[in-house]
Protein backbone atom coordinates (compact mmCIF):
# COMPACT_ATOMS: atom_id res chain seq x y z
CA UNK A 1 0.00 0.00 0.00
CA UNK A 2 2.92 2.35 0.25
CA UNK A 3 3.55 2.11 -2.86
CA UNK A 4 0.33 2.79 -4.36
CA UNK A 5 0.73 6.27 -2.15
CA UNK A 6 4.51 6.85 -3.37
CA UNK A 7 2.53 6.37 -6.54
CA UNK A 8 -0.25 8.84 -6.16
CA UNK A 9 1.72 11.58 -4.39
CA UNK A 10 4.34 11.40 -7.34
CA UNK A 11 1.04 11.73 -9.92
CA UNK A 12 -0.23 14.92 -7.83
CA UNK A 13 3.37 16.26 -8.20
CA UNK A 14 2.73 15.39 -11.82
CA UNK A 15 -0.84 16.99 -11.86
CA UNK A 16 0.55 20.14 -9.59
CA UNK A 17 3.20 20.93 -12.06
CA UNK A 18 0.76 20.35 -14.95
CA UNK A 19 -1.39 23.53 -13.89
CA UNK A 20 1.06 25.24 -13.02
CA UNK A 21 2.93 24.94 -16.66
CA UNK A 22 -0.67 25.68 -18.05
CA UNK A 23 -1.15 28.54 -15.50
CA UNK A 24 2.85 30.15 -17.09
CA UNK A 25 1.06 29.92 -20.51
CA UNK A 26 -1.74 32.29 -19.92
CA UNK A 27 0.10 34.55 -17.04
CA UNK A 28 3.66 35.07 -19.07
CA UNK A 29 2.14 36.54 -21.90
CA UNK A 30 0.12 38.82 -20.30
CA UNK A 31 3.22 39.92 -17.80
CA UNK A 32 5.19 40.41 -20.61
CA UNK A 33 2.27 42.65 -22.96
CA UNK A 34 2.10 44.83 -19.24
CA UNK A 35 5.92 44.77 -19.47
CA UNK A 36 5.67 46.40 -22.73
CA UNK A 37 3.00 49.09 -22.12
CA UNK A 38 4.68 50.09 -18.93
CA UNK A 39 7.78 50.80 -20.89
CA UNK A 40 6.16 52.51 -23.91
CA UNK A 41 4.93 55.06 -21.02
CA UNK A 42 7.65 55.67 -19.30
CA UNK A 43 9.76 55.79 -22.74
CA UNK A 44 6.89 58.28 -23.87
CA UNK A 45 7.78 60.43 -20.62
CA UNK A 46 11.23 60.42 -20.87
CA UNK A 47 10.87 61.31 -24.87
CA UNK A 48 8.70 64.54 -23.46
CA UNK A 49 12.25 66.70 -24.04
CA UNK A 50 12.36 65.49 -27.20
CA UNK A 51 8.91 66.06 -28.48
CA UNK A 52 9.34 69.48 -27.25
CA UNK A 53 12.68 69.94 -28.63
CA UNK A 54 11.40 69.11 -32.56
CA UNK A 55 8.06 71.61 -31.66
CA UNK A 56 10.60 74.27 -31.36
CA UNK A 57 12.78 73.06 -34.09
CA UNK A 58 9.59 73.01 -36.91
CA UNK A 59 8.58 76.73 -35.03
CA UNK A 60 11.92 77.95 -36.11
CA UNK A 61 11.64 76.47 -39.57
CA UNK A 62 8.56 77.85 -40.27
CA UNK A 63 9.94 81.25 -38.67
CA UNK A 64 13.02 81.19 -40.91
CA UNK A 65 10.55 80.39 -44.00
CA UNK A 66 8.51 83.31 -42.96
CA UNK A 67 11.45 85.54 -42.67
CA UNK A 68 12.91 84.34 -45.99
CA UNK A 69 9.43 85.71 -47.89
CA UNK A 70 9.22 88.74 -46.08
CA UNK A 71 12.96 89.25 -47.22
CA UNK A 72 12.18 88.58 -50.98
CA UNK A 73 8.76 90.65 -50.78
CA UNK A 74 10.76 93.82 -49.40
CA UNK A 75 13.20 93.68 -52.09
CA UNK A 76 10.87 93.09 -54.18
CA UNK A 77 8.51 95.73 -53.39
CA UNK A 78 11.94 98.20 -52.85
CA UNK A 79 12.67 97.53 -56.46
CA UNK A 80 8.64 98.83 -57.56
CA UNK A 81 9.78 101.34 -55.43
CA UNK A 82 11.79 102.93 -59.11
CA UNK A 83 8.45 102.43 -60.71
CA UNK A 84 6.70 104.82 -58.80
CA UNK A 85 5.15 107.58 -60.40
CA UNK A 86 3.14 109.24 -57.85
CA UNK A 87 3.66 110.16 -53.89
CA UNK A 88 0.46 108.22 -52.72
CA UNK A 89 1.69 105.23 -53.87
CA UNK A 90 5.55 105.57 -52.76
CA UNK A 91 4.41 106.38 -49.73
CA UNK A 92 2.04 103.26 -49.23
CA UNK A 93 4.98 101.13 -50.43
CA UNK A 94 7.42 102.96 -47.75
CA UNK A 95 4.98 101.64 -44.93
CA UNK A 96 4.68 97.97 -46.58
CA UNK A 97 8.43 97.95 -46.25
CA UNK A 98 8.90 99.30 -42.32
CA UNK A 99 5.87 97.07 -41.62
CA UNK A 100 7.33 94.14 -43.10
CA UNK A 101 10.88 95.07 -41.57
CA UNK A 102 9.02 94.95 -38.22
CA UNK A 103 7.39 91.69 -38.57
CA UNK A 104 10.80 90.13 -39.69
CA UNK A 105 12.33 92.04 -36.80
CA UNK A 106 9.93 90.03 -34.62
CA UNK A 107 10.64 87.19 -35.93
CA UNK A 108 13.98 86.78 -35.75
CA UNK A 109 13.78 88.00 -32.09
CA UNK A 110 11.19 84.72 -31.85
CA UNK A 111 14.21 82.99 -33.34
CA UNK A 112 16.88 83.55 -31.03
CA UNK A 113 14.32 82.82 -27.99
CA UNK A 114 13.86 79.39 -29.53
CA UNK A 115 17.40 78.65 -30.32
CA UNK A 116 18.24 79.44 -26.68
CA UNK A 117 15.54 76.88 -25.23
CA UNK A 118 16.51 74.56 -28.06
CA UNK A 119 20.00 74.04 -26.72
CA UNK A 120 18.81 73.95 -23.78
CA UNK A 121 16.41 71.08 -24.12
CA UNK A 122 18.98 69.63 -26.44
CA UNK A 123 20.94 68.76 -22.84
CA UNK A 124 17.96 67.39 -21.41
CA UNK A 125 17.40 64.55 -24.50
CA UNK A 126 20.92 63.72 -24.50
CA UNK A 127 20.57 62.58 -20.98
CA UNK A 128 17.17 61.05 -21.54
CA UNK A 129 18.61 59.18 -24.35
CA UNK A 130 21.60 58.02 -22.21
CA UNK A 131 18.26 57.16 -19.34
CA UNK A 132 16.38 55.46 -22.21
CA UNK A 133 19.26 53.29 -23.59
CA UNK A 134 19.69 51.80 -20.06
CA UNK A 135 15.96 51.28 -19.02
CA UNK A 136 15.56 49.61 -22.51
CA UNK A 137 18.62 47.22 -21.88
CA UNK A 138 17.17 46.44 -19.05
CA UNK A 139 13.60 45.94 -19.96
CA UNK A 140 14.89 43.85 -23.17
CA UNK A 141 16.63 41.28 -20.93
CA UNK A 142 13.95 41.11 -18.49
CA UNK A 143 11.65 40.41 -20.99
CA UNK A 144 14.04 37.85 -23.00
CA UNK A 145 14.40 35.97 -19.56
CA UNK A 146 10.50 35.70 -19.37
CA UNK A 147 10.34 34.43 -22.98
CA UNK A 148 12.68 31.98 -22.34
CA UNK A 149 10.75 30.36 -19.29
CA UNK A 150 7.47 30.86 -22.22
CA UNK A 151 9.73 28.76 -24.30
CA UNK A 152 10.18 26.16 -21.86
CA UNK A 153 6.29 25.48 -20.88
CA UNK A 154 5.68 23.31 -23.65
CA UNK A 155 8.81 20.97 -23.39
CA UNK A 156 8.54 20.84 -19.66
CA UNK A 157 4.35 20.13 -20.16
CA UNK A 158 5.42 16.96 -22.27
CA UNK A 159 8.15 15.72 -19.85
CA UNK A 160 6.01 15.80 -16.96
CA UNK A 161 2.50 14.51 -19.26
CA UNK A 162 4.88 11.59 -20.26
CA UNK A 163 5.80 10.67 -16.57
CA UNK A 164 2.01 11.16 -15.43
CA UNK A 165 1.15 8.68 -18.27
CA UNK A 166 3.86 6.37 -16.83
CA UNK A 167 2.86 6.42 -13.17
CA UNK A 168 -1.02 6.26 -14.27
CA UNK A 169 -0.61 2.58 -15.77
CA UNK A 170 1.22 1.58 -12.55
CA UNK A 171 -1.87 2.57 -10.50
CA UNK A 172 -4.89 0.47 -10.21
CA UNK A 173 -7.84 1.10 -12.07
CA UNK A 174 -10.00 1.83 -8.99
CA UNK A 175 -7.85 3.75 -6.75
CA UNK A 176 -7.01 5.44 -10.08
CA UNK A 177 -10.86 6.85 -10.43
CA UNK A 178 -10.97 7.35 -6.80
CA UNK A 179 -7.82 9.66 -7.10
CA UNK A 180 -9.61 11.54 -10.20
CA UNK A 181 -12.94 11.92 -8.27
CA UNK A 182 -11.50 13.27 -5.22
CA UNK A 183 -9.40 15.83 -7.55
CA UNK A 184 -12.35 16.70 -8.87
CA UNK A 185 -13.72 17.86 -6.32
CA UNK A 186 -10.98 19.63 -4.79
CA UNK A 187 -9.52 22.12 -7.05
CA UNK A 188 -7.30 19.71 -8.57
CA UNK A 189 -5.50 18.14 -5.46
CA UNK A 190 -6.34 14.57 -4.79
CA UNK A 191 -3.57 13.66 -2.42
CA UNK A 192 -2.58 15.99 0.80
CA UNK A 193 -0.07 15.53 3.17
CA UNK A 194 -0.81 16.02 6.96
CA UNK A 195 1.22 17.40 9.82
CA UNK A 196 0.49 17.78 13.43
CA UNK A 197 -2.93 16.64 13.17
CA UNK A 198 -3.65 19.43 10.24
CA UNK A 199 -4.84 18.56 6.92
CA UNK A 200 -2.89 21.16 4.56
CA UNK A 201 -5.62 20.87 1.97
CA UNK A 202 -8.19 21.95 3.99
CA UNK A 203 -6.67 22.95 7.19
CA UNK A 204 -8.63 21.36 9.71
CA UNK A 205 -7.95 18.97 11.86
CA UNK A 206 -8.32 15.58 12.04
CA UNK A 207 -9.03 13.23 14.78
CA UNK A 208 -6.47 12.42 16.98
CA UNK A 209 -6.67 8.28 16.34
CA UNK A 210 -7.08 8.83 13.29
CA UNK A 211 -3.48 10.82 12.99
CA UNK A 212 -2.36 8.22 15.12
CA UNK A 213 -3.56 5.74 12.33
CA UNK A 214 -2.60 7.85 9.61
CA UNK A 215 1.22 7.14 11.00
CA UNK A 216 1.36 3.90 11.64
CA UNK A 217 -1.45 2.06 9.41
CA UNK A 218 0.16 0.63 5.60
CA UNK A 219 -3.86 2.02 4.86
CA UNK A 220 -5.33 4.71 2.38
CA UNK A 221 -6.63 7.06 4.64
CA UNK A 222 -8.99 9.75 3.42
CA UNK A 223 -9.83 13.31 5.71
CA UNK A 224 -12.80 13.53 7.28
CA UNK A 225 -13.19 17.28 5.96
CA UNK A 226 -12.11 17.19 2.41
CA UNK A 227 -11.87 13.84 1.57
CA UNK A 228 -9.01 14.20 -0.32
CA UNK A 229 -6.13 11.20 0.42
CA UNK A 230 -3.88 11.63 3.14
CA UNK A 231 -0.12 10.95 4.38
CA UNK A 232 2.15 11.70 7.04
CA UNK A 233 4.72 14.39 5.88
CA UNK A 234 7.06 15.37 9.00
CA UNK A 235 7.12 18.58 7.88
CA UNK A 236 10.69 19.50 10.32
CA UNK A 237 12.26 17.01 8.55
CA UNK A 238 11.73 18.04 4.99
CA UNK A 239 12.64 21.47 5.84
């Protein structure tokens, strides 16, 4: 009779390891998609610098480009300017070209403003960029270590499938269903070991001659509570 229990408690290791494997398949991928959203957050904070950094750059683009036509409409309008034939108009073109000088005036003050925050944020990314290469070293092995374990479920499923289907033809038929229908029942642990009176699947006790029983009786012994199968585990000793 012992060894039909060496035999079960080895096929609840089996089935224990079995859930677990299956349990690795759903939980790793979802650890590592939340791995990857956390880091597209915090690489979207750290890139804030950045972002800022290439607002200013197309601002002073489209500044330049602004001065650049004001430049070639004032030397334009200077050279209608010879054309003139009457005050009015020479006069209205004078004001088009100190208006125009002031707007480009303006803007290239609006230019020098941005160049001095732009190399001043252009500190800032360099450092975030040194930040970011680290934090994305690091995130890229964390996440390779996780894939790897991924990449191990299956081959570790089918090593311990193939020893379940070993140990279930050395285990008779009945006690065989009896094990199943007691799993069943009780969240897929069939066998339990007990220690100091104290069922660990249920965590009750369990009458003192029975415990008694439990360690010196060759029997299968079930709990009272759960029903599940019992042995004596001296728990001190395994530590």
């Amino acid at each position: 009779m012992k060894e039909k229990l060496s035999l079960l408690i080895s096929l609840q290791e089996c089935d224990s390891q079995l859930v677990k494997l299956s349990l690795k398949k759903i939980k790793l991928p979802e650890k590592i998609c939340k791995m990857e959203e956390d880091f597209r957050l915090y690489k979207e904070n750290v890139e804030q610098n950045k972002r800022k950094y290439d607002e200013l750059k197309a601002q002073r683009a489209e500044c330049e480009s602004t001065v650049k036509k004001l430049s070639e409409g004032m030397i334009k309008t200077k050279e209608r300017l010879l054309e003139v034939k009457n005050n009015k108009e020479y006069q209205a073109m004078l004001k088009e070209i100190e208006t125009s000088e002031k707007t480009r005036g303006d803007i290239e003050s609006r230019i020098i403003a941005l160049m001095e925050e732009m190399d001043k944020l252009a500190v800032l990314v360099k450092k975030d960029e040194e930040t970011l290469k680290q934090a994305e070293s690091n995130h890229e092995k964390e996440k390779k270590i996780i894939e790897d374990d991924l990449s191990a479920v299956d081959a570790d499923t089918l090593t311990w499938t193939e020893k379940k289907a070993v140990l279930q033809k050395c285990i008779p038929a009945d006690l065989l269903a009896q094990y199943e229908r007691v799993k069943k029942r009780n969240n897929g642990v069939g066998v339990i070991p007990v220690w100091k009176a104290v069922c660990n699947g249920c965590h009750m006790n369990i009458p003192p001659q029975l415990y008694i029983e439990l360690q010196r009786s060759n029997d299968l012994l079930s709990c009272p509570n759960c029903n599940r199968i019992m042995y004596f585990q001296n728990q001190e000793e395994s530590a």
